[in-house]
N, C-alpha and C. Protein backbone atom coordinates (compact mmCIF):
# COMPACT_ATOMS: atom_id res chain seq x y z
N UNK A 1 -30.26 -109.14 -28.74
CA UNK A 1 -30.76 -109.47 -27.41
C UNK A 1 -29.62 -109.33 -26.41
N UNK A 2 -29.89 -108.57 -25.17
CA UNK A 2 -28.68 -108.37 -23.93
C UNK A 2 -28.85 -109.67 -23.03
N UNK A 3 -27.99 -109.63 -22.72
CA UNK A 3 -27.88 -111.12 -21.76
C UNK A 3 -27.77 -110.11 -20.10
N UNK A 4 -27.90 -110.66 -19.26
CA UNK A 4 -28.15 -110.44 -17.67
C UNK A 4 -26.39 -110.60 -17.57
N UNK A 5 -26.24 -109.82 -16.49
CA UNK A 5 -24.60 -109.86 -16.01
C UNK A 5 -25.01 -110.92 -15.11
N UNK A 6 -23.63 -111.19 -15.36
CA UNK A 6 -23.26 -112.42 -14.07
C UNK A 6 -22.71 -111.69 -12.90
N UNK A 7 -23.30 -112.20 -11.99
CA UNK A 7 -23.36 -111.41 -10.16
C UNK A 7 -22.97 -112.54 -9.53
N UNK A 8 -21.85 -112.39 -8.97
CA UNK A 8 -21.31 -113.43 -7.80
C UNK A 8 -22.45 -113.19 -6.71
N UNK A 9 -22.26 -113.95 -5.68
CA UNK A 9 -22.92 -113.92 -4.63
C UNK A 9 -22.84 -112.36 -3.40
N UNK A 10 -21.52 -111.77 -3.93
CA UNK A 10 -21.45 -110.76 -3.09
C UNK A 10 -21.91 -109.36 -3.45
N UNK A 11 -21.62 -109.45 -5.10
CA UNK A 11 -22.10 -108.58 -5.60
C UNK A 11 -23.70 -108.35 -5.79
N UNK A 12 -24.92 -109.56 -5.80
CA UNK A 12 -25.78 -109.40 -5.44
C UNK A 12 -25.98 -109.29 -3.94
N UNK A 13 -25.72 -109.62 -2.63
CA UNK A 13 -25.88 -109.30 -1.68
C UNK A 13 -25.48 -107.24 -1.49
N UNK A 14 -25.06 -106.76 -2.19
CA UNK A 14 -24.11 -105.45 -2.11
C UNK A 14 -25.84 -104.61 -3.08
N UNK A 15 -25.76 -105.29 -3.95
CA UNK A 15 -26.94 -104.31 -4.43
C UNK A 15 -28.40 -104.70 -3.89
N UNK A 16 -28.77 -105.50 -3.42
CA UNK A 16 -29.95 -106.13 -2.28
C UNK A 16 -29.89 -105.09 -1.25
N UNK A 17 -28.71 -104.85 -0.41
CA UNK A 17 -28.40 -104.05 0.41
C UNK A 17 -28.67 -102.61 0.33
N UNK A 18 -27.82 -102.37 -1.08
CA UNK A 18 -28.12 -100.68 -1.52
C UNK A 18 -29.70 -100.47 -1.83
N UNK A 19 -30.42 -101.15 -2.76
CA UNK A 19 -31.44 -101.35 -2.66
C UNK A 19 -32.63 -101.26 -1.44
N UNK A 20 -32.64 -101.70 -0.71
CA UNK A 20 -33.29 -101.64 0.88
C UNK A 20 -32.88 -100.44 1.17
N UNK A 21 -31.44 -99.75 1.19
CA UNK A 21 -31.30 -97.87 1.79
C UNK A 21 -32.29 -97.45 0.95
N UNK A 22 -32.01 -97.30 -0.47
CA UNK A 22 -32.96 -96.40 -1.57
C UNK A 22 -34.42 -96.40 -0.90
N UNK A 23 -35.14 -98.00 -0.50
CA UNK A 23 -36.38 -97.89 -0.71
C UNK A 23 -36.64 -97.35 0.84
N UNK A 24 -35.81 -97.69 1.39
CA UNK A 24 -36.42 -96.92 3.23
C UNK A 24 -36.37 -95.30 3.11
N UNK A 25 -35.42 -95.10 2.56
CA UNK A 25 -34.97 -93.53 2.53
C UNK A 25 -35.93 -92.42 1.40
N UNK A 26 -36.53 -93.25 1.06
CA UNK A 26 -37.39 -92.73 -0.18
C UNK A 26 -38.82 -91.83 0.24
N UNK A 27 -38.43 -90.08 -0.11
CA UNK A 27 -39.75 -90.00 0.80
C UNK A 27 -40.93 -90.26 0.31
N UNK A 28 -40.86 -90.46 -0.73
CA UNK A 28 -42.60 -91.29 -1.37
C UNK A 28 -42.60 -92.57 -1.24
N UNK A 29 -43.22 -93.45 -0.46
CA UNK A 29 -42.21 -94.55 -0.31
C UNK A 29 -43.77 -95.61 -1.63
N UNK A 30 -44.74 -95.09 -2.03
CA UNK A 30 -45.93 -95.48 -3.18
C UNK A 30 -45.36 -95.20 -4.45
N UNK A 31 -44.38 -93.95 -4.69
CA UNK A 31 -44.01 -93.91 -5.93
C UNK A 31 -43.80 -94.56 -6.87
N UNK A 32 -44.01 -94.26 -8.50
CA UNK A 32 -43.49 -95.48 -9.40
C UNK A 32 -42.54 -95.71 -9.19
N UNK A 33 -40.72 -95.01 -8.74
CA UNK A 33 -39.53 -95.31 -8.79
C UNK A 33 -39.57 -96.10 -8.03
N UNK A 34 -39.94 -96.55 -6.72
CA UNK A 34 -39.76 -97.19 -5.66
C UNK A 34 -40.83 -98.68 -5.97
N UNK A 35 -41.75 -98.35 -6.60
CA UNK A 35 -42.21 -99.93 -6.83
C UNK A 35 -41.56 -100.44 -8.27
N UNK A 36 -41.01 -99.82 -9.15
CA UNK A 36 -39.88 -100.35 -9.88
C UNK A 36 -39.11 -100.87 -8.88
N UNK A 37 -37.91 -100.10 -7.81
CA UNK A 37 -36.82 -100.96 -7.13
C UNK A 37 -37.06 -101.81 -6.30
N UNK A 38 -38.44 -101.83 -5.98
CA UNK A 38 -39.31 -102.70 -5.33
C UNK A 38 -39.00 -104.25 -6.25
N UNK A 39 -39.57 -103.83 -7.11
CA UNK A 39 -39.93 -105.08 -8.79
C UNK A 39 -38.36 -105.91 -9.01
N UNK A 40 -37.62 -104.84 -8.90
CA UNK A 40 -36.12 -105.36 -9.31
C UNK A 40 -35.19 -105.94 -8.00
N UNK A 41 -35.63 -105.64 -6.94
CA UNK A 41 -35.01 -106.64 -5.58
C UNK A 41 -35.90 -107.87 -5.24
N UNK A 42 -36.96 -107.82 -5.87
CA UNK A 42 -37.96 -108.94 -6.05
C UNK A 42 -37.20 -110.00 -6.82
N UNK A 43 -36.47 -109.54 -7.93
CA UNK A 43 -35.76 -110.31 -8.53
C UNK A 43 -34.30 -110.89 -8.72
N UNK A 44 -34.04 -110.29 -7.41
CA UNK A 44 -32.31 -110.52 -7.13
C UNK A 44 -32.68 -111.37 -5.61
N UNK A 45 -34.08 -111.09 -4.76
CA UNK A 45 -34.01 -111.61 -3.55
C UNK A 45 -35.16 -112.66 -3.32
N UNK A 46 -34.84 -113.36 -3.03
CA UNK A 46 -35.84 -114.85 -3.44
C UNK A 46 -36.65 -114.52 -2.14
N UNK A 47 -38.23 -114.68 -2.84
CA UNK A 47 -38.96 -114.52 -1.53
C UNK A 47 -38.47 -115.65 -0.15
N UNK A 48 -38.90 -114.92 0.80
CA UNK A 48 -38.51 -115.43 2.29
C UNK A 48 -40.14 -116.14 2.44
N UNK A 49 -39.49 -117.71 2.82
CA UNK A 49 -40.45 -118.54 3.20
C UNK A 49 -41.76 -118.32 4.53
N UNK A 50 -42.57 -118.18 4.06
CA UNK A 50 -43.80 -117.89 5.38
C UNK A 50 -44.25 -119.01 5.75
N UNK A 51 -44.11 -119.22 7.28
CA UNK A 51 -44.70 -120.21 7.92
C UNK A 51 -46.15 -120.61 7.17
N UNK A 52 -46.82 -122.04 7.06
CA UNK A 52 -48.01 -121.83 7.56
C UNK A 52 -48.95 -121.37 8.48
N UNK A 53 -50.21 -120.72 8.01
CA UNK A 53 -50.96 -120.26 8.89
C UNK A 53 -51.63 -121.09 9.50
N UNK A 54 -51.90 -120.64 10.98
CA UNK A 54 -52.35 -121.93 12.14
C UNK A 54 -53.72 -121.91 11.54
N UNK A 55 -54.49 -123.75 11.82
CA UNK A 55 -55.32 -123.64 11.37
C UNK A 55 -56.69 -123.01 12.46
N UNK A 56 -58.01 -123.14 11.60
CA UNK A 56 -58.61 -122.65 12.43
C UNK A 56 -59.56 -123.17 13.62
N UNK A 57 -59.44 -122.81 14.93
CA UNK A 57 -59.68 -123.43 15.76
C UNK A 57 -61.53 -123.90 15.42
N UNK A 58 -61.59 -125.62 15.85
CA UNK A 58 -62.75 -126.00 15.97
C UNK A 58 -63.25 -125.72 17.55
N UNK A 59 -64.45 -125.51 16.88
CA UNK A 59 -65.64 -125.15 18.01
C UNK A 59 -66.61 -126.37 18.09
N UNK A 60 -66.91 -126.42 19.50
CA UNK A 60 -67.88 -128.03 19.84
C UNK A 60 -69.21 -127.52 19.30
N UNK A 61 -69.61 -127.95 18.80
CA UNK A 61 -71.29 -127.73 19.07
C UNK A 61 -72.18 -128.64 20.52
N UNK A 62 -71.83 -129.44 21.32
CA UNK A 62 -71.99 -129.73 22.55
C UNK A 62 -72.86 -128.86 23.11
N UNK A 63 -71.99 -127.47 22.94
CA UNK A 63 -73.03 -126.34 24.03
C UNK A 63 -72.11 -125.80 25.42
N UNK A 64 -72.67 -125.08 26.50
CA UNK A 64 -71.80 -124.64 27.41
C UNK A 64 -71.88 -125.93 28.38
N UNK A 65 -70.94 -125.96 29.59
CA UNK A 65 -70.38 -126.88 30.10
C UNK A 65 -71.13 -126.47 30.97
């Protein structure tokens, strides 16, 4: 069994980085290679937190004013 290298903090920021050129620069950007490096910066870059979505506005039933 291989064990995962150990990545300081800079050295994952350095391949996160290279990573993002590959996938912008890629002219198939659907290809399998690219949703592989897709798959593998998924796993070096911790998803980015999304706001909640606003909720949805209530409507009166009252009627028009």
């Amino acid at each position: 069994m291989t064990t995962a290298p150990e990545l300081d903090d800079g050295d994952k920021a350095l391949l996160i980085a290279l990573l993002h050129q590959v996938i912008a620069a890629d002219p198939v950007p659907l290809s399998a290679r690219v949703n592989r490096l897709r798959a593998i910066l998924g796993k070096l870059e911790p998803p980015v937190a999304q706001p909640p979505p606003y909720p949805t506005p209530k409507l009166s039933r009252s009627g028009p004013m």
